[in-house]
PDB file of N, CA and C in Angstrom:
ATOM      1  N   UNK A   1     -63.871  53.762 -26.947  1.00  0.00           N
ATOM      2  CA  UNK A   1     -63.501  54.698 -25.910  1.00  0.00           C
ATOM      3  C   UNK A   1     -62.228  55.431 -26.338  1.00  0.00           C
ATOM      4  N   UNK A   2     -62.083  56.223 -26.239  1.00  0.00           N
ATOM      5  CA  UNK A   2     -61.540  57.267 -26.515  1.00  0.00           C
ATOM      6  C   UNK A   2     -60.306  57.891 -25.157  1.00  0.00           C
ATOM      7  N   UNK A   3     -59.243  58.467 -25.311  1.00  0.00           N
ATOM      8  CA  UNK A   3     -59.133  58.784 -24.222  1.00  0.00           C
ATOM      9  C   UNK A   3     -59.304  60.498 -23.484  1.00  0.00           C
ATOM     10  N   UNK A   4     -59.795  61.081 -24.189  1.00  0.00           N
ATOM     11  CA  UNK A   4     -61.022  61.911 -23.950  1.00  0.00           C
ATOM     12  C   UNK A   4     -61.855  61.513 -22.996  1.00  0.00           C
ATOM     13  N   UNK A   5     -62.390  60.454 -22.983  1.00  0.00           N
ATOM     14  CA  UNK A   5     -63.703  59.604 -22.982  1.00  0.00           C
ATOM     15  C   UNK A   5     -63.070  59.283 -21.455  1.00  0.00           C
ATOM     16  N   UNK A   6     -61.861  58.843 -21.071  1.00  0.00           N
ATOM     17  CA  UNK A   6     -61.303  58.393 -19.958  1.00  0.00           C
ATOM     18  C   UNK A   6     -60.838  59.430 -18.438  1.00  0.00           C
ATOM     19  N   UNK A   7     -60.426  60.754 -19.554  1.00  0.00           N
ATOM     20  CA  UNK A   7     -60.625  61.861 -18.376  1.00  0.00           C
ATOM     21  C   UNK A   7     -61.311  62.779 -17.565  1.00  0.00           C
ATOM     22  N   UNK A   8     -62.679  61.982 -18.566  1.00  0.00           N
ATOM     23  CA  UNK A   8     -63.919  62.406 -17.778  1.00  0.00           C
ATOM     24  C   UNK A   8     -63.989  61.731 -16.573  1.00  0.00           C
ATOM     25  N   UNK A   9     -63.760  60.760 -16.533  1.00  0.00           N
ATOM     26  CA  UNK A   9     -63.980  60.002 -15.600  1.00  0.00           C
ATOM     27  C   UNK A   9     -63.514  58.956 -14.638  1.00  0.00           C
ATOM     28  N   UNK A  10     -61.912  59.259 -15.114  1.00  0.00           N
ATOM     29  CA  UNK A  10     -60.911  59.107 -14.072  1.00  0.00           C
ATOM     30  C   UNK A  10     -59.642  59.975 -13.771  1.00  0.00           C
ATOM     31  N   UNK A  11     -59.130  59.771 -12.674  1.00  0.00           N
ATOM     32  CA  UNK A  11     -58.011  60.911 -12.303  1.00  0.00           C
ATOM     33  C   UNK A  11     -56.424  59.754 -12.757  1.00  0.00           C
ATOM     34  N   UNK A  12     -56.239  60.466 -14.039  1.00  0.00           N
ATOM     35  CA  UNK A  12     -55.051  60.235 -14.781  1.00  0.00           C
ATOM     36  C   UNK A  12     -54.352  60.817 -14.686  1.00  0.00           C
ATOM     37  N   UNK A  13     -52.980  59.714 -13.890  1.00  0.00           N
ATOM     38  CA  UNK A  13     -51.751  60.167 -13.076  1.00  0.00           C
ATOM     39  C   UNK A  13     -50.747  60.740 -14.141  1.00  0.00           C
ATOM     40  N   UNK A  14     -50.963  60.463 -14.952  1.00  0.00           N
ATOM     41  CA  UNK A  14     -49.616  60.572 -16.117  1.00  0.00           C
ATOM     42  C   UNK A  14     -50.256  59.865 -17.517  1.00  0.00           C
ATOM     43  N   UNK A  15     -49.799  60.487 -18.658  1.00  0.00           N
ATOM     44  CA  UNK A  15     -50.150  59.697 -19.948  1.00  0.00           C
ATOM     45  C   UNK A  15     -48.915  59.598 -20.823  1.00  0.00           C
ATOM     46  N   UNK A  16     -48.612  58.702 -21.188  1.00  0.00           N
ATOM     47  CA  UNK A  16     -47.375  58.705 -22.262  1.00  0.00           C
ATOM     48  C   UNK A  16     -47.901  58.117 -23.710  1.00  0.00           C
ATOM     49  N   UNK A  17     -47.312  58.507 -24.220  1.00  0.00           N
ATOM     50  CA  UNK A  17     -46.950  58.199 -26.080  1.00  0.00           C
ATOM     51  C   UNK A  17     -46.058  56.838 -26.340  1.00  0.00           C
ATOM     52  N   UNK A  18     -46.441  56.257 -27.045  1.00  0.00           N
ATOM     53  CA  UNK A  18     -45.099  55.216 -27.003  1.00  0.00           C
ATOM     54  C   UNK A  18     -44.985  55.106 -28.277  1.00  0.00           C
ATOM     55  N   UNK A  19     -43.690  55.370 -28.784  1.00  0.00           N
ATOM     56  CA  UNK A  19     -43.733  55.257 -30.009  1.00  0.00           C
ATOM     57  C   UNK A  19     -42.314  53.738 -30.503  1.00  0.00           C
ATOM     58  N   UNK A  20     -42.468  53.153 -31.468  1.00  0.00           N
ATOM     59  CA  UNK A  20     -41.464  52.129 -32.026  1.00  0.00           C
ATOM     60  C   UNK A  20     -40.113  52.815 -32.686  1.00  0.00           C
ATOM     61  N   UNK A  21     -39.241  52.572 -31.974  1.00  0.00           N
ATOM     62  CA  UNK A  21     -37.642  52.912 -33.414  1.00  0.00           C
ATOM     63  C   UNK A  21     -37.291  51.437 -33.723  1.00  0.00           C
ATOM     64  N   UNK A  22     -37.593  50.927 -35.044  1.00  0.00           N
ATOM     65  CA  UNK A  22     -37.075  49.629 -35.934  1.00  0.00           C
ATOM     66  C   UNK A  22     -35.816  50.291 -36.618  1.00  0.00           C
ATOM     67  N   UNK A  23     -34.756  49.045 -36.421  1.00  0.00           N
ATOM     68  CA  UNK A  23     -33.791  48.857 -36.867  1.00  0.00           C
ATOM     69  C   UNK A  23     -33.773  48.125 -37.771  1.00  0.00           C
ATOM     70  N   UNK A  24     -33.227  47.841 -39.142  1.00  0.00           N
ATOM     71  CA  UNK A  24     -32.756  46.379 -39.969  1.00  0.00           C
ATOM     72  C   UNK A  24     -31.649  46.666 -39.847  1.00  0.00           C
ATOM     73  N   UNK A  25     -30.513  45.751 -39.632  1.00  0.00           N
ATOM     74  CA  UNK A  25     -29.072  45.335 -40.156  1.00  0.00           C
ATOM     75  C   UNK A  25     -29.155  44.508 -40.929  1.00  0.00           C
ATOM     76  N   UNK A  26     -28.232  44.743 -41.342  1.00  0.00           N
ATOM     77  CA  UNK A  26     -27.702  43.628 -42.685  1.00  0.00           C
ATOM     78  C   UNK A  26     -25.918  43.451 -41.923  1.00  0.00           C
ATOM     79  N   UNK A  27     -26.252  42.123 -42.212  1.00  0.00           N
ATOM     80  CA  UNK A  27     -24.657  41.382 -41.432  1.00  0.00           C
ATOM     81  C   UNK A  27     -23.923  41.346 -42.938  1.00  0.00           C
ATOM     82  N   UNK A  28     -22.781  42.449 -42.992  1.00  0.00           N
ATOM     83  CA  UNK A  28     -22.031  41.969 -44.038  1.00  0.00           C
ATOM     84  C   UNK A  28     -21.379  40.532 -44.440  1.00  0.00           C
ATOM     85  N   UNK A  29     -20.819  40.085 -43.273  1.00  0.00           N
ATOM     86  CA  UNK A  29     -20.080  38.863 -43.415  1.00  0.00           C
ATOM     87  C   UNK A  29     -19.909  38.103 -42.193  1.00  0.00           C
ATOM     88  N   UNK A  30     -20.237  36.712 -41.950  1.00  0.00           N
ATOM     89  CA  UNK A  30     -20.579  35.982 -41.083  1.00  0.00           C
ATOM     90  C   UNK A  30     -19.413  36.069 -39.616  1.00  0.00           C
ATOM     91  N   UNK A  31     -18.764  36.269 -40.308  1.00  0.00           N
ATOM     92  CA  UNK A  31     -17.123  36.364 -39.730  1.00  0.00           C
ATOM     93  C   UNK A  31     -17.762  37.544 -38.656  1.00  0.00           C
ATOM     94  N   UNK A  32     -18.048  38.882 -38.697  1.00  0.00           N
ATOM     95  CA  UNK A  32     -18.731  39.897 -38.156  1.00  0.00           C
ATOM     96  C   UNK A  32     -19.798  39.833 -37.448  1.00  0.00           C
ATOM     97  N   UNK A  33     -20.257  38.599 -37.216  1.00  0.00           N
ATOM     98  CA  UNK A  33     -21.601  38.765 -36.432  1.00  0.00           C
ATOM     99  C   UNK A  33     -21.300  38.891 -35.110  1.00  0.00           C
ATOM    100  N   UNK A  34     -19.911  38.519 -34.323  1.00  0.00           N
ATOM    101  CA  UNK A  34     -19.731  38.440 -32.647  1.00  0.00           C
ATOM    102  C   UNK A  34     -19.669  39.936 -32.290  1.00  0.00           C
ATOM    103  N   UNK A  35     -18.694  40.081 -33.540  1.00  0.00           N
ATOM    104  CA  UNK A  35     -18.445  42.249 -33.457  1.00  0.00           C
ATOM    105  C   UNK A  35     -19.635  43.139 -33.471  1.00  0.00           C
ATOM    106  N   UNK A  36     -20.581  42.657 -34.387  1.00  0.00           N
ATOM    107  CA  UNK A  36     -21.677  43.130 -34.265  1.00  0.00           C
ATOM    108  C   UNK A  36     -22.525  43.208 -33.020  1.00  0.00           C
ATOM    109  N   UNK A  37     -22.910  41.987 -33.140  1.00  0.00           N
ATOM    110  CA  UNK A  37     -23.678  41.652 -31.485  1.00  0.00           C
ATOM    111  C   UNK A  37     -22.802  42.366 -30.323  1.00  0.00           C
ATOM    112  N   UNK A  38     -21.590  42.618 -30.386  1.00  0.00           N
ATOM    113  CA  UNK A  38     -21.187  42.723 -28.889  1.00  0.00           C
ATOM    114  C   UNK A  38     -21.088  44.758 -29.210  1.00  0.00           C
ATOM    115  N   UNK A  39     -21.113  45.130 -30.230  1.00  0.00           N
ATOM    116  CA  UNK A  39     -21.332  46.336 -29.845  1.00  0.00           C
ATOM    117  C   UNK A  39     -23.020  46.914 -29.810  1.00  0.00           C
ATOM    118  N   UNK A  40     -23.795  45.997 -30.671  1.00  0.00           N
ATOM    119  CA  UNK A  40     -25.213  46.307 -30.230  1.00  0.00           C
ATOM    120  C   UNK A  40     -25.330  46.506 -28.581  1.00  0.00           C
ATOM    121  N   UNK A  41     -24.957  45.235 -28.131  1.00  0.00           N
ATOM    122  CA  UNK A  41     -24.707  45.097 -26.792  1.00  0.00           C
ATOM    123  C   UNK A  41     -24.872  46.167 -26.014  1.00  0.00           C
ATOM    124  N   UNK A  42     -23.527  46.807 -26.109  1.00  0.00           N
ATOM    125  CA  UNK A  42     -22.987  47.759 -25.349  1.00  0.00           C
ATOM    126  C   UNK A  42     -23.808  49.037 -25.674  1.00  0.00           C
ATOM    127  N   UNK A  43     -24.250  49.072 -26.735  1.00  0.00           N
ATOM    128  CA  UNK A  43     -24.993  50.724 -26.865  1.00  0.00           C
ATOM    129  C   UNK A  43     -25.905  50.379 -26.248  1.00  0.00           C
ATOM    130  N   UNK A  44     -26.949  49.316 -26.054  1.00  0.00           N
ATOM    131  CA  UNK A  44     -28.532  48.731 -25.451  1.00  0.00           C
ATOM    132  C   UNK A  44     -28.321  49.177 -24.409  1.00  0.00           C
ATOM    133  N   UNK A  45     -26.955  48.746 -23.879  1.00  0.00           N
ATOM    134  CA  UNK A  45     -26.725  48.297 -22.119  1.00  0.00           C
ATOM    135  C   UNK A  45     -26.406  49.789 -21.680  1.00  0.00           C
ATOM    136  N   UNK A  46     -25.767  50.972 -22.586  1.00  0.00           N
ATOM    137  CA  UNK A  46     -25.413  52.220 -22.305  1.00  0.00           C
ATOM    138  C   UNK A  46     -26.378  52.710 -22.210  1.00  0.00           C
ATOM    139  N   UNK A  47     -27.200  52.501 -23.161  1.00  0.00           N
ATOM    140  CA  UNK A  47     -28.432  53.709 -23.541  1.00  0.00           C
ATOM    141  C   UNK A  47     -30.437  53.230 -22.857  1.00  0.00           C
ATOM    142  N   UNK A  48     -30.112  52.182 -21.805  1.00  0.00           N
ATOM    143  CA  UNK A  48     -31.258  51.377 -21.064  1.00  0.00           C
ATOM    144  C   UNK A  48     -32.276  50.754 -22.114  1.00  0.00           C
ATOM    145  N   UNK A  49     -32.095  50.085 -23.370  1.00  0.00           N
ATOM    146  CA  UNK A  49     -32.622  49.148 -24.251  1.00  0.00           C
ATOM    147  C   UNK A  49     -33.748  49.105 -24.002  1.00  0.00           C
ATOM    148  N   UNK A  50     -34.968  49.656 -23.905  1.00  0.00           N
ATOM    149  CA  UNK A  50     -36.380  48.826 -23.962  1.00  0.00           C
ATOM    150  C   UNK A  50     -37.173  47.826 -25.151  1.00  0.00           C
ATOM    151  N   UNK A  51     -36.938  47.047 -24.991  1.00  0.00           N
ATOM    152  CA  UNK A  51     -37.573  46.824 -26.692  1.00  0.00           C
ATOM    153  C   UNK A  51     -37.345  45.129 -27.125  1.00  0.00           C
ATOM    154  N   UNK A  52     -37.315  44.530 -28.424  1.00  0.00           N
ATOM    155  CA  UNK A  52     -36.867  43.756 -28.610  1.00  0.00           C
ATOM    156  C   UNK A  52     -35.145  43.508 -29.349  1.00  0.00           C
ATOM    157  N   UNK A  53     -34.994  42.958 -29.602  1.00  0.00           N
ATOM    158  CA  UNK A  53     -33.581  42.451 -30.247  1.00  0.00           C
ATOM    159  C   UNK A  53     -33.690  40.938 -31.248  1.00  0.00           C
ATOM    160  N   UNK A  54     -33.752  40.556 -32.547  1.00  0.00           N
ATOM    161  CA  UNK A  54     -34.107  39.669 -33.090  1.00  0.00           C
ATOM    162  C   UNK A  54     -33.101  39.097 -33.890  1.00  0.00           C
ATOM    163  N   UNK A  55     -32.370  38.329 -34.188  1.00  0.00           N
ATOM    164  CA  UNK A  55     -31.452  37.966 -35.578  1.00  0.00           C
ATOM    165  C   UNK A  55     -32.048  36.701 -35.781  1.00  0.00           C
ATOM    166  N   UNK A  56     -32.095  37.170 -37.060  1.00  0.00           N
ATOM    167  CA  UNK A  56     -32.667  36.445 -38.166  1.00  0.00           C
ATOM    168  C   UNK A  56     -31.946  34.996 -39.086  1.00  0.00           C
ATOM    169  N   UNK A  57     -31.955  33.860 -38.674  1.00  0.00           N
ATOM    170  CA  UNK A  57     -31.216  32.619 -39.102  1.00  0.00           C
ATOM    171  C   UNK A  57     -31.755  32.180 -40.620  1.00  0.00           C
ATOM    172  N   UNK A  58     -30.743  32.062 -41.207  1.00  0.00           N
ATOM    173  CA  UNK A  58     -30.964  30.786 -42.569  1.00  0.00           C
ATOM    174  C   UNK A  58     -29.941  30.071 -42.655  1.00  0.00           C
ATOM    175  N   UNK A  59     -30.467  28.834 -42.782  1.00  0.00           N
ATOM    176  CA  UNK A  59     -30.037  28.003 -42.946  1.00  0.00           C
ATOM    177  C   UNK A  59     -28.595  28.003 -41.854  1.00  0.00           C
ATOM    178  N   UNK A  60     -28.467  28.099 -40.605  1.00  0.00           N
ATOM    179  CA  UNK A  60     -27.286  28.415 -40.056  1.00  0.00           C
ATOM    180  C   UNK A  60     -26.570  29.284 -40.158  1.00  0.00           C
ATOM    181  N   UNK A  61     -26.670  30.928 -40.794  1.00  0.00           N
ATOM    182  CA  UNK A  61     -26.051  31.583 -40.564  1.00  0.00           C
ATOM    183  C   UNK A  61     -27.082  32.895 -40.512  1.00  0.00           C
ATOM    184  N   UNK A  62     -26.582  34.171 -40.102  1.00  0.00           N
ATOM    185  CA  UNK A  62     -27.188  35.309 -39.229  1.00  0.00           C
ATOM    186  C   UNK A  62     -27.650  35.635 -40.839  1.00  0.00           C
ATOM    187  N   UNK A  63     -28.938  35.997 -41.314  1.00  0.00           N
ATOM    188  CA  UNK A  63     -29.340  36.447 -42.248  1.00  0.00           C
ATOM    189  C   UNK A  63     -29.636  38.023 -41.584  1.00  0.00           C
ATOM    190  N   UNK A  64     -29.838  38.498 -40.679  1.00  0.00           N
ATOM    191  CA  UNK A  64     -29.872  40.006 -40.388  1.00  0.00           C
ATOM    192  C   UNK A  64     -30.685  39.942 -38.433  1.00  0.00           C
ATOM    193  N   UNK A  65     -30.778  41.628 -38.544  1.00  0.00           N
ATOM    194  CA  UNK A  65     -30.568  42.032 -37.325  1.00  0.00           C
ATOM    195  C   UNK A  65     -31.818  43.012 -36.651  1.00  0.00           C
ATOM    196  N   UNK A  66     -32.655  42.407 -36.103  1.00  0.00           N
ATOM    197  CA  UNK A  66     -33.509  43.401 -35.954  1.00  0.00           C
ATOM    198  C   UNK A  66     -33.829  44.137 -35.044  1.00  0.00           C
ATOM    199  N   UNK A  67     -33.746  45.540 -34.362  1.00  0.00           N
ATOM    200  CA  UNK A  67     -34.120  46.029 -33.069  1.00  0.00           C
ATOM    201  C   UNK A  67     -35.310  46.658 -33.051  1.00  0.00           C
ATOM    202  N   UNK A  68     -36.198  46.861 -32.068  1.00  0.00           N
ATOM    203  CA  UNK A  68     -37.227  47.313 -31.969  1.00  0.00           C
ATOM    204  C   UNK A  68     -37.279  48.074 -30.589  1.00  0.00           C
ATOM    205  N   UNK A  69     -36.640  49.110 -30.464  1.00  0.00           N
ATOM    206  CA  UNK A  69     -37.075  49.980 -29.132  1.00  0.00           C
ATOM    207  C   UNK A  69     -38.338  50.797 -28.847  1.00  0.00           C
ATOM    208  N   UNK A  70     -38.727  50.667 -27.776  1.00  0.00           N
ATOM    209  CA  UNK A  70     -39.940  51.377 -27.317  1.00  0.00           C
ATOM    210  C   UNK A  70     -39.577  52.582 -26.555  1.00  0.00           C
ATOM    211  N   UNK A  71     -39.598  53.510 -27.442  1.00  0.00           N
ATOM    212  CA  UNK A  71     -39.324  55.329 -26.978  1.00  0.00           C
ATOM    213  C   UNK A  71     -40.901  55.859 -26.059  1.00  0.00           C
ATOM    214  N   UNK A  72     -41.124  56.430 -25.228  1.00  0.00           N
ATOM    215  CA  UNK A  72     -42.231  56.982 -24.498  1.00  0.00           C
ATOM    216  C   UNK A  72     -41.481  58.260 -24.112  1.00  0.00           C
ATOM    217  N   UNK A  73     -43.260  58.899 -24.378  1.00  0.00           N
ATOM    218  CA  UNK A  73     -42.988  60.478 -25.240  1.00  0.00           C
ATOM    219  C   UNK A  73     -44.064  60.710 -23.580  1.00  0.00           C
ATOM    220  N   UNK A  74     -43.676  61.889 -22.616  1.00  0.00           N
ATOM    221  CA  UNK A  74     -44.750  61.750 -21.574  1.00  0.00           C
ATOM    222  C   UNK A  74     -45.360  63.597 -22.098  1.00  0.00           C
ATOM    223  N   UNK A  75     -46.436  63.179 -22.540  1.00  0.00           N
ATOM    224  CA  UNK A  75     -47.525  64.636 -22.886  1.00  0.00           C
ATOM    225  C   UNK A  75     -47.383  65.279 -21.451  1.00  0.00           C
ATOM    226  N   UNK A  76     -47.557  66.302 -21.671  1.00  0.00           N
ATOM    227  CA  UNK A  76     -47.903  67.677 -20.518  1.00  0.00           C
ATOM    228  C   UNK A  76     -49.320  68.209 -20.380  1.00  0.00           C
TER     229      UNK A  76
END
């Protein structure tokens, strides 16, 4: 099915796009990971975050940083 296939035959209120923005960080130095995290933080919390947030452990320390926001694009 298609969504072609869907406006034949239902009344579709709205359609959006959703597209992924991936992040990698790389944590320079372990010492930096609170600074890090707490300004990720604040941009998520500024900018309404949809998405995931991941850091990556070895062996006990932050091997990196991953974000995954979900952007929605609404077609006309």
């Amino acid at each position: 099915m298609t969504p072609e296939d869907i406006h034949s035959d239902v009344d579709i209120m709205k359609t959006e796009r959703i597209e992924t923005l991936r992040q990698a960080i790389r944590v320079p130095e372990q010492l930096s990971v609170p600074r890090v995290l707490e300004a990720m933080w604040a941009v998520m919390r500024k900018g309404k975050f949809t998405g995931h947030f991941t850091v990556h452990m070895n062996q006990g320390g932050v091997k990196g940083i991953v974000t995954e926001q979900l952007i929605s694009k609404i077609d006309s």
